[in-house]
Every structure is written in structure tokens, then in C-alpha cells.
Protein backbone atom coordinates (compact mmCIF):
# COMPACT_ATOMS: atom_id res chain seq x y z
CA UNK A 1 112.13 77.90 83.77
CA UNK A 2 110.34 77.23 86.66
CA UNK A 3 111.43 80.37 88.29
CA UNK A 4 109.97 82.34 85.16
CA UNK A 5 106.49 80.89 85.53
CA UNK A 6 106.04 81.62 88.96
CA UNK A 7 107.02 85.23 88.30
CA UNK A 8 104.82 85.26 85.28
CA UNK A 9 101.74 83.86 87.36
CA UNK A 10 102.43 86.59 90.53
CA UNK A 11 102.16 89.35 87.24
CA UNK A 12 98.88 87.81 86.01
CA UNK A 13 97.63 87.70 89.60
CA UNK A 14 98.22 91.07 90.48
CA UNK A 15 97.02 92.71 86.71
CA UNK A 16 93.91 90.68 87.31
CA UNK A 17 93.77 92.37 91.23
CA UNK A 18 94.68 96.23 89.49
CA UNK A 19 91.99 95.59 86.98
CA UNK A 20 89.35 94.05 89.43
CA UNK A 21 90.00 96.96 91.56
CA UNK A 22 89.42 99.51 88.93
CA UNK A 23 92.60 100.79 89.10
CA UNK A 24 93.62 100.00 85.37
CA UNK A 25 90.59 101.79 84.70
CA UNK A 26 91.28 104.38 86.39
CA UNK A 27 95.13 104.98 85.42
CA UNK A 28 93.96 104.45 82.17
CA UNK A 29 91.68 107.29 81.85
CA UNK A 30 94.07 110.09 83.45
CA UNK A 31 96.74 108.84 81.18
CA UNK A 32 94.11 109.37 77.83
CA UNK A 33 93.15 112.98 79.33
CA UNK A 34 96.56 113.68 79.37
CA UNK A 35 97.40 112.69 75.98
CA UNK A 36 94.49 114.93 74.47
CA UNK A 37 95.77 117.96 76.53
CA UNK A 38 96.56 120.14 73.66
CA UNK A 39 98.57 121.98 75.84
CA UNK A 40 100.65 119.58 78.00
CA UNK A 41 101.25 120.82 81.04
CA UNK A 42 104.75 121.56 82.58
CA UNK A 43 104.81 118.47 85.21
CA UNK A 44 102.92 115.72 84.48
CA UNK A 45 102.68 113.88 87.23
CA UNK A 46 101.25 116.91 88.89
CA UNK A 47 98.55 116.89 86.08
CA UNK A 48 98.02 113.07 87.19
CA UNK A 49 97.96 113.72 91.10
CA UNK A 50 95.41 116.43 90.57
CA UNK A 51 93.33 113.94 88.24
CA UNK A 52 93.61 111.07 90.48
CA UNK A 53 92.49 113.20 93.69
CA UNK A 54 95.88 112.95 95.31
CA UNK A 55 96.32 116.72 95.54
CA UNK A 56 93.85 117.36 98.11
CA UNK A 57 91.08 119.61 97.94
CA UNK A 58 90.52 122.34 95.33
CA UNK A 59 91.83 125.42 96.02
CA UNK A 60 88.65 127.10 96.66
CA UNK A 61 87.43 124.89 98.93
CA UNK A 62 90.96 124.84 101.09
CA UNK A 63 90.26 128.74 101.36
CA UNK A 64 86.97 128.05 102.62
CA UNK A 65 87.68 125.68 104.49
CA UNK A 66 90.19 127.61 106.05
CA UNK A 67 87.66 130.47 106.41
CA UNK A 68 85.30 127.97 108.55
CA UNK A 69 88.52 127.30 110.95
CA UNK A 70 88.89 130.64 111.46
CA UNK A 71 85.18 130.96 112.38
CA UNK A 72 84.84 127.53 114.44
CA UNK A 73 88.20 129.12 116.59
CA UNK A 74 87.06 132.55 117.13
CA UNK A 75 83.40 131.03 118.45
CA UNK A 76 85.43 128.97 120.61
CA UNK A 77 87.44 131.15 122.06
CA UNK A 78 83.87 133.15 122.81
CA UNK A 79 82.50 130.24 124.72
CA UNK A 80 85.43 129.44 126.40
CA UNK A 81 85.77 132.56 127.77
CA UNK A 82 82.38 132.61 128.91
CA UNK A 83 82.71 129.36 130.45
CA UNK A 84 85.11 130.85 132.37
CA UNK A 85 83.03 133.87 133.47
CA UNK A 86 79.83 131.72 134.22
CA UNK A 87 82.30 129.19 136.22
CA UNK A 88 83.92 132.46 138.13
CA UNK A 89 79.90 134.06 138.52
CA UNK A 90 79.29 130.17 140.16
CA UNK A 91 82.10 130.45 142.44
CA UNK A 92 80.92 133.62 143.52
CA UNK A 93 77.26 132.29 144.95
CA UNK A 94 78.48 129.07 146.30
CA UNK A 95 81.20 131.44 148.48
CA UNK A 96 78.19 133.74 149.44
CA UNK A 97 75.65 131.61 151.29
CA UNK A 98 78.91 130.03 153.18
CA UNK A 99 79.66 133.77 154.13
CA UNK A 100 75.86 133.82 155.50
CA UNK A 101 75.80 130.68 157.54
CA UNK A 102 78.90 132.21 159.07
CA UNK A 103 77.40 134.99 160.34
């Protein structure tokens, strides 16, 4: 008996964390939104993933996100390759006035 009250009072402890937490709240919600789908969708926990946030980003912004990437890696590979000209152009003059003093 005492086994069951111990068990009973871990329960109560962690509903009272889940609802202090706002996850009760929260679960409680998607499940209600999915109950007045007139049209239930075909996997329902993929309906509550995307409800809850768990499936990422929308697909619009993951395309334009992915459009930025794109951007961001062909300006990088710009300035890296100018790095690498300016760097060779620097090599260049500090070789030339070493050339001079030679003479």
C-alpha cells in the first residue's frame, strides 16, 4: 500500500510540473484543433508535430533559407578568392623591393 502511494505522489508531482510548465496547456490545445479538423488528416501525429513546432521551419521559409545559403556561399567563395589574389598581389611587392636592394 505503501508502494502505491509513493507512485501516486511521483504522478501528482510530475502533472503538477507538466501543468506548471504549460505543457498540459499546450498538449491540450493541439489535441482540441485536431478534434475540430473536419477533415482529419492521414497521420496524426504529423498534424501534432507540425502544431507543436517540432517539424521545423515552414516550407517557405526552408526554401528561403536555403536561397540565402546559396547566396552567403557564392559571396564567399568571391572573397575568398580575392583574398587570395590580394595575398598573391602582396607577395609580389614585398619580393620586389628585396629584388632592388639586391641590385
Amino acid at each position: 500500500m505503501a508502494h502505491y502511494r509513493a507512485s501516486e505522489s511521483k504522478r501528482e508531482q510530475f502533472r503538477r510540473y507538466l501543468e506548471k510548465s504549460g505543457v498540459l496547456d499546450t498538449i491540450t490545445s493541439v489535441l482540441v484543433a485536431l478534434y475540430e479538423e473536419t477533415e482529419k488528416p492521414n497521420n496524426a501525429l504529423d498534424f501534432i508535430k507540425l502544431h507543436l513546432g517540432a517539424a521545423g521551419p515552414e516550407p517557405a521559409d526552408a526554401e528561403a533559407l536555403r536561397m540565402e545559403l546559396a547566396d552567403l556561399q557564392q559571396k564567399c567563395n568571391l572573397l575568398m578568392e580575392e583574398n587570395k589574389e590580394l595575398r598573391n598581389r602582396l607577395m609580389q611587392y614585398e619580393q620586389s623591393p628585396e629584388e632592388g636592394a639586391a641590385e
